[in-house]
C-alpha atoms as a PDB file:
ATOM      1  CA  UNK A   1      38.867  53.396  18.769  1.00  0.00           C
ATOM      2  CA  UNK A   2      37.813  50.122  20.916  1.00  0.00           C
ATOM      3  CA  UNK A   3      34.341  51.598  21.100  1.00  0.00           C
ATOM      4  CA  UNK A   4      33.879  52.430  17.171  1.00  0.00           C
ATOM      5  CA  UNK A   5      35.124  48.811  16.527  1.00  0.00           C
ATOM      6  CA  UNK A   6      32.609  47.125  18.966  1.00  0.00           C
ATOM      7  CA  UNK A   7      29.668  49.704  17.689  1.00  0.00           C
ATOM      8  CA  UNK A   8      30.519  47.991  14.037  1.00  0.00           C
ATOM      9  CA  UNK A   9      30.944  44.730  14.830  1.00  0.00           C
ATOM     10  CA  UNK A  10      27.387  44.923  16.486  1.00  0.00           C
ATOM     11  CA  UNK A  11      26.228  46.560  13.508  1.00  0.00           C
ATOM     12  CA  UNK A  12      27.401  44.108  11.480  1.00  0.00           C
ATOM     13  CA  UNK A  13      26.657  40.645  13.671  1.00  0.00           C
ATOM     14  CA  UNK A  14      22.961  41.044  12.481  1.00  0.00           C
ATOM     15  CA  UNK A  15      24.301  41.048   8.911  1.00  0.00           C
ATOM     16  CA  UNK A  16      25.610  37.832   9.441  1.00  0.00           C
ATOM     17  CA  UNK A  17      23.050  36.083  11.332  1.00  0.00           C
ATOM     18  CA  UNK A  18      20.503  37.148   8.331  1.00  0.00           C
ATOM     19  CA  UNK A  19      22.869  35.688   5.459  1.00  0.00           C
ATOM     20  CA  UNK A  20      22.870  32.730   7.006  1.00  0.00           C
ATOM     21  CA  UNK A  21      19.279  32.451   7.573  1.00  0.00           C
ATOM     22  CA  UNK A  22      18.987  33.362   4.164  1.00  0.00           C
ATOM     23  CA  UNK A  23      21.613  30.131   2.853  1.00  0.00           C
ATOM     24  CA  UNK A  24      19.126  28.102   4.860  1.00  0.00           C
ATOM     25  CA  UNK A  25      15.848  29.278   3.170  1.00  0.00           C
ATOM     26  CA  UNK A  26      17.590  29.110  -0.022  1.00  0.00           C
ATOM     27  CA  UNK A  27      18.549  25.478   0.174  1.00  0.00           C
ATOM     28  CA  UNK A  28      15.450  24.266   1.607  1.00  0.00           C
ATOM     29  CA  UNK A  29      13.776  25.916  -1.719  1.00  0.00           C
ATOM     30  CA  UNK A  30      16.518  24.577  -3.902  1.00  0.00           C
ATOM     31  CA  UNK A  31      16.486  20.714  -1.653  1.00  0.00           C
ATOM     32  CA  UNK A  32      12.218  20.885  -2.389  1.00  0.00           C
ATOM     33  CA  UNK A  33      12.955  21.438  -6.090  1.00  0.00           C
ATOM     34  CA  UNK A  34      15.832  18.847  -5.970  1.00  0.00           C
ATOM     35  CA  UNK A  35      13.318  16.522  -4.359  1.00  0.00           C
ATOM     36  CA  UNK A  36      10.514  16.436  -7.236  1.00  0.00           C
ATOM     37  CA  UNK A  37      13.686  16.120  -9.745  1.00  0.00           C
ATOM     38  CA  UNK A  38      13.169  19.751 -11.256  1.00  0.00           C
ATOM     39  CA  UNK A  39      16.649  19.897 -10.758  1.00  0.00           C
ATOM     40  CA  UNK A  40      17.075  23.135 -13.886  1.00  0.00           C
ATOM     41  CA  UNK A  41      15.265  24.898 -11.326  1.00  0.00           C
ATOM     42  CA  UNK A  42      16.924  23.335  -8.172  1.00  0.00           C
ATOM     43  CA  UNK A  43      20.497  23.735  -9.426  1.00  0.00           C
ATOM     44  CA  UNK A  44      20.341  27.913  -9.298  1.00  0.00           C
ATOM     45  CA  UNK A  45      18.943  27.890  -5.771  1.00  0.00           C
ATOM     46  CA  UNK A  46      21.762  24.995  -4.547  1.00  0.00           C
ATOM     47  CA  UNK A  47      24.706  27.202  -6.068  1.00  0.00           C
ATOM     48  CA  UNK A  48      23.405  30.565  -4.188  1.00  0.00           C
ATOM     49  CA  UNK A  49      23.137  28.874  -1.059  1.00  0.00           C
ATOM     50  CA  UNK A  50      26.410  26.961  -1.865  1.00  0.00           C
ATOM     51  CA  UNK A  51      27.866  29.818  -2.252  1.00  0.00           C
ATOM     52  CA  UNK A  52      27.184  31.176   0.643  1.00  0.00           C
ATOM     53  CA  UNK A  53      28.778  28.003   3.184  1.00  0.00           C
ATOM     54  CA  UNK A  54      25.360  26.262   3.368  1.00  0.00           C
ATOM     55  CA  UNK A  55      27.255  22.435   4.014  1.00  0.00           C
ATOM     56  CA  UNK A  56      23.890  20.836   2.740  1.00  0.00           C
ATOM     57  CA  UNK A  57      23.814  22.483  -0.047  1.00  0.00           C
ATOM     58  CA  UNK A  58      26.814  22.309  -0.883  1.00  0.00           C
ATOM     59  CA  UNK A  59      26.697  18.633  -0.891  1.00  0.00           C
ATOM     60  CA  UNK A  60      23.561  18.677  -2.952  1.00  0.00           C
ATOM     61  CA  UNK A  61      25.446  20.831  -5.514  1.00  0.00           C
ATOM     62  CA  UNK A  62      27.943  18.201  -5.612  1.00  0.00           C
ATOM     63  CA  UNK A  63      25.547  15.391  -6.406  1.00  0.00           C
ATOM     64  CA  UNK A  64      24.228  17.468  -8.933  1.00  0.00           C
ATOM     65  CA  UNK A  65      27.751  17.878 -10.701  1.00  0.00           C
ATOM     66  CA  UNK A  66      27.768  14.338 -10.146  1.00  0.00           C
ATOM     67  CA  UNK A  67      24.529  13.232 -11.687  1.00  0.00           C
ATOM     68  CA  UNK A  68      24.367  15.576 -14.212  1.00  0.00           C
ATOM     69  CA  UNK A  69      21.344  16.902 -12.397  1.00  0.00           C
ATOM     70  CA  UNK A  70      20.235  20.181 -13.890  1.00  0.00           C
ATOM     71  CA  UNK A  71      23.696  21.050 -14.709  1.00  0.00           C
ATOM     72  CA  UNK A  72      26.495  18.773 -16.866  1.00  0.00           C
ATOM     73  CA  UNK A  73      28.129  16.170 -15.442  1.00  0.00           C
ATOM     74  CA  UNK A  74      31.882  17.131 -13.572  1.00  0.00           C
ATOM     75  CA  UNK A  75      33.788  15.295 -11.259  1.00  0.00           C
ATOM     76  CA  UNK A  76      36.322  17.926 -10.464  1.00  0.00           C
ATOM     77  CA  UNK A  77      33.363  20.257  -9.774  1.00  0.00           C
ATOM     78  CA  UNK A  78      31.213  17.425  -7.670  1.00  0.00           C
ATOM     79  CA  UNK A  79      35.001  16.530  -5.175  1.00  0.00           C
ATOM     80  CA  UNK A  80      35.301  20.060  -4.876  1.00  0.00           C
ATOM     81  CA  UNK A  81      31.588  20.899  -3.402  1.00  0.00           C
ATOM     82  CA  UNK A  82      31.712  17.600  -1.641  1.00  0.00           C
ATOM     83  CA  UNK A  83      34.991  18.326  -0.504  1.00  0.00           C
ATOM     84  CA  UNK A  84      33.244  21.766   1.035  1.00  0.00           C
ATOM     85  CA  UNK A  85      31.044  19.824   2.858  1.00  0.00           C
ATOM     86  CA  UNK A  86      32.854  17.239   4.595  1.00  0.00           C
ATOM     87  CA  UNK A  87      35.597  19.891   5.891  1.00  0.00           C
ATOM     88  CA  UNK A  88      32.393  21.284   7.226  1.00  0.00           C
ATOM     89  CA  UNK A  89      31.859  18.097   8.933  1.00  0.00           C
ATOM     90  CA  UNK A  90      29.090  16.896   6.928  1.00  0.00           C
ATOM     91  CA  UNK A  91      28.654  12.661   6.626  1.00  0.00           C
ATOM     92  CA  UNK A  92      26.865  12.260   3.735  1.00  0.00           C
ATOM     93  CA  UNK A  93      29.528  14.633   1.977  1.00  0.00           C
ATOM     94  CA  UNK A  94      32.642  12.681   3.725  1.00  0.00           C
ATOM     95  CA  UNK A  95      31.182   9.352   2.430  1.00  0.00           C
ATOM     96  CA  UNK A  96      31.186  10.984  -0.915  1.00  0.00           C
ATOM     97  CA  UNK A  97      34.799  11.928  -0.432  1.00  0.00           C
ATOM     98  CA  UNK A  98      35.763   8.846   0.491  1.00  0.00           C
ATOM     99  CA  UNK A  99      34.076   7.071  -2.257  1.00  0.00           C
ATOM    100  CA  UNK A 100      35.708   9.703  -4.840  1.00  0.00           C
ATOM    101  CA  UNK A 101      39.113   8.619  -3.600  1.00  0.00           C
ATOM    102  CA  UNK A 102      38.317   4.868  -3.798  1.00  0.00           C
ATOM    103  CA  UNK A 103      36.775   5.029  -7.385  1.00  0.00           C
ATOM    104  CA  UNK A 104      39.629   8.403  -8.528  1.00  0.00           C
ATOM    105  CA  UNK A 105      36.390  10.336  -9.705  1.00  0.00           C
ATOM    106  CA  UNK A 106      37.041  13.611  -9.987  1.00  0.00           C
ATOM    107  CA  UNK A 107      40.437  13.504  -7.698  1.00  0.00           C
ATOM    108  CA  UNK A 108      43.489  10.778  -8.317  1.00  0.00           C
ATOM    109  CA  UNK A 109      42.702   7.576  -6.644  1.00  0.00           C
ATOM    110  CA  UNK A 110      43.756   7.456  -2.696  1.00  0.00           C
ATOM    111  CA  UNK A 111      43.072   4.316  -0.988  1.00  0.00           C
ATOM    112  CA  UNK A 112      44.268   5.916   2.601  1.00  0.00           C
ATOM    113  CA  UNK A 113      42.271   9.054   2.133  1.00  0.00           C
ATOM    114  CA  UNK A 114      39.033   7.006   1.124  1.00  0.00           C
ATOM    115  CA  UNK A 115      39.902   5.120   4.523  1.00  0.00           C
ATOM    116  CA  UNK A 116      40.334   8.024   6.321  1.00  0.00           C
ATOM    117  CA  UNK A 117      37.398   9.950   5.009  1.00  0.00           C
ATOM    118  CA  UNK A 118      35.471   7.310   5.161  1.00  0.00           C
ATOM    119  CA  UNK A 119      36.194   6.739   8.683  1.00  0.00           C
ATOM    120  CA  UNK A 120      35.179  10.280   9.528  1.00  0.00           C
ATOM    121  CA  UNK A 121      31.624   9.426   7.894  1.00  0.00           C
ATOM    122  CA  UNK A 122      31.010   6.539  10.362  1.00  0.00           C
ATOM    123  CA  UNK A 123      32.157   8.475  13.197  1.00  0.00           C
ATOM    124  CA  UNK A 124      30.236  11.394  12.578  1.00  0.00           C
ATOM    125  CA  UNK A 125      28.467  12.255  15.568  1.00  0.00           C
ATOM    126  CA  UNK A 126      25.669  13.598  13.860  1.00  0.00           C
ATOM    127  CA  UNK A 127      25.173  10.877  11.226  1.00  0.00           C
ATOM    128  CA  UNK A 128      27.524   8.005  11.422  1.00  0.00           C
ATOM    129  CA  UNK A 129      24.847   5.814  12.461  1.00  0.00           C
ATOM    130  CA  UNK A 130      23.020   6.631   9.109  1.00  0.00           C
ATOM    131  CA  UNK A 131      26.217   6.569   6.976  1.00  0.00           C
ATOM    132  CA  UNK A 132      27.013   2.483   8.940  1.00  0.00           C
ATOM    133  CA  UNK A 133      23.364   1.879   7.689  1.00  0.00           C
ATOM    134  CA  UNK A 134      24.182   2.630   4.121  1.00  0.00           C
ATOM    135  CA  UNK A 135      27.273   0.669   4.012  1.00  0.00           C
ATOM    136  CA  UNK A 136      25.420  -2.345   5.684  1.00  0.00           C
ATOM    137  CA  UNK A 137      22.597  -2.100   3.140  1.00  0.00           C
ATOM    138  CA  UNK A 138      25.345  -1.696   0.103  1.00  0.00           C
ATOM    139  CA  UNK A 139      27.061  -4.648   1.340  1.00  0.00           C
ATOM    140  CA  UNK A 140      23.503  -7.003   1.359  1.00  0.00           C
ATOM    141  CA  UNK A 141      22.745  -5.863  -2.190  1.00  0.00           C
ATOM    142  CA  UNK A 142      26.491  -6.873  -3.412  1.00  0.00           C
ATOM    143  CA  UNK A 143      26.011 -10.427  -1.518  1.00  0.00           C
ATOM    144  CA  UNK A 144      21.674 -11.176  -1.911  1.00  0.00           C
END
């Protein structure tokens, strides 16, 4: 019984390993359409990959909720992709979150989950650094 088990699961592993690969091609052709603002064409590919637990794209899908970018505008529906994407541990998503909660679009207002979502984005290890840069440059616009 052990044996069958094993034999599937290494049937199965490439499976898994080629869905993936396929979420990442998908976005990157969906994130290259996104980029030169064909966004009706962008917003299919974003959704498939989405979908299928790509954290970048699922961002992406939540800016185009948010935007109204090849699709029409929804908060609910932009928090709930970004939301996908931060849990995923994805910066650029958590400072969405965070910024959701401060402003109450698409999810009540939260002043301690902005804070704490938007503390999350700054410590990302991946991308805090960018995420402190954004802030910083935000906060020179406001005062200059």
């Amino acid at each position: 019984m052990i044996r069958k088990i094993i034999i599937l699961l290494l049937a199965l592993a490439p499976l898994t390993i080629v869905s993936a690969q396929d979420a990442k091609t998908i976005y990157k052709q969906g994130k290259a359409l996104y980029d030169q603002e064909k966004y009706d064409k962008a917003f299919p590919l974003l959704k498939k990959a989405a979908e299928k637990g790509n954290k970048k794209a699922q961002y992406r899908l939540g800016r185009c909720y948010d935007k109204g970018r090849g699709v029409a505008e929804n908060n609910q529906l932009a928090f709930q992709w970004y939301m996908k994407s931060a849990q995923q541990g994805y910066a650029d998503a958590q400072y969405q979150v965070s910024r959701c909660y401060e402003k109450g679009k698409g999810v009540a207002a939260d002043v301690k989950k902005a804070k704490a979502w938007l503390s999350k984005a700054v410590r990302n290890p991946k991308d805090g650094d960018k995420i402190r840069q954004k802030i910083k440059e935000k906060s020179k616009k406001v005062k200059g």
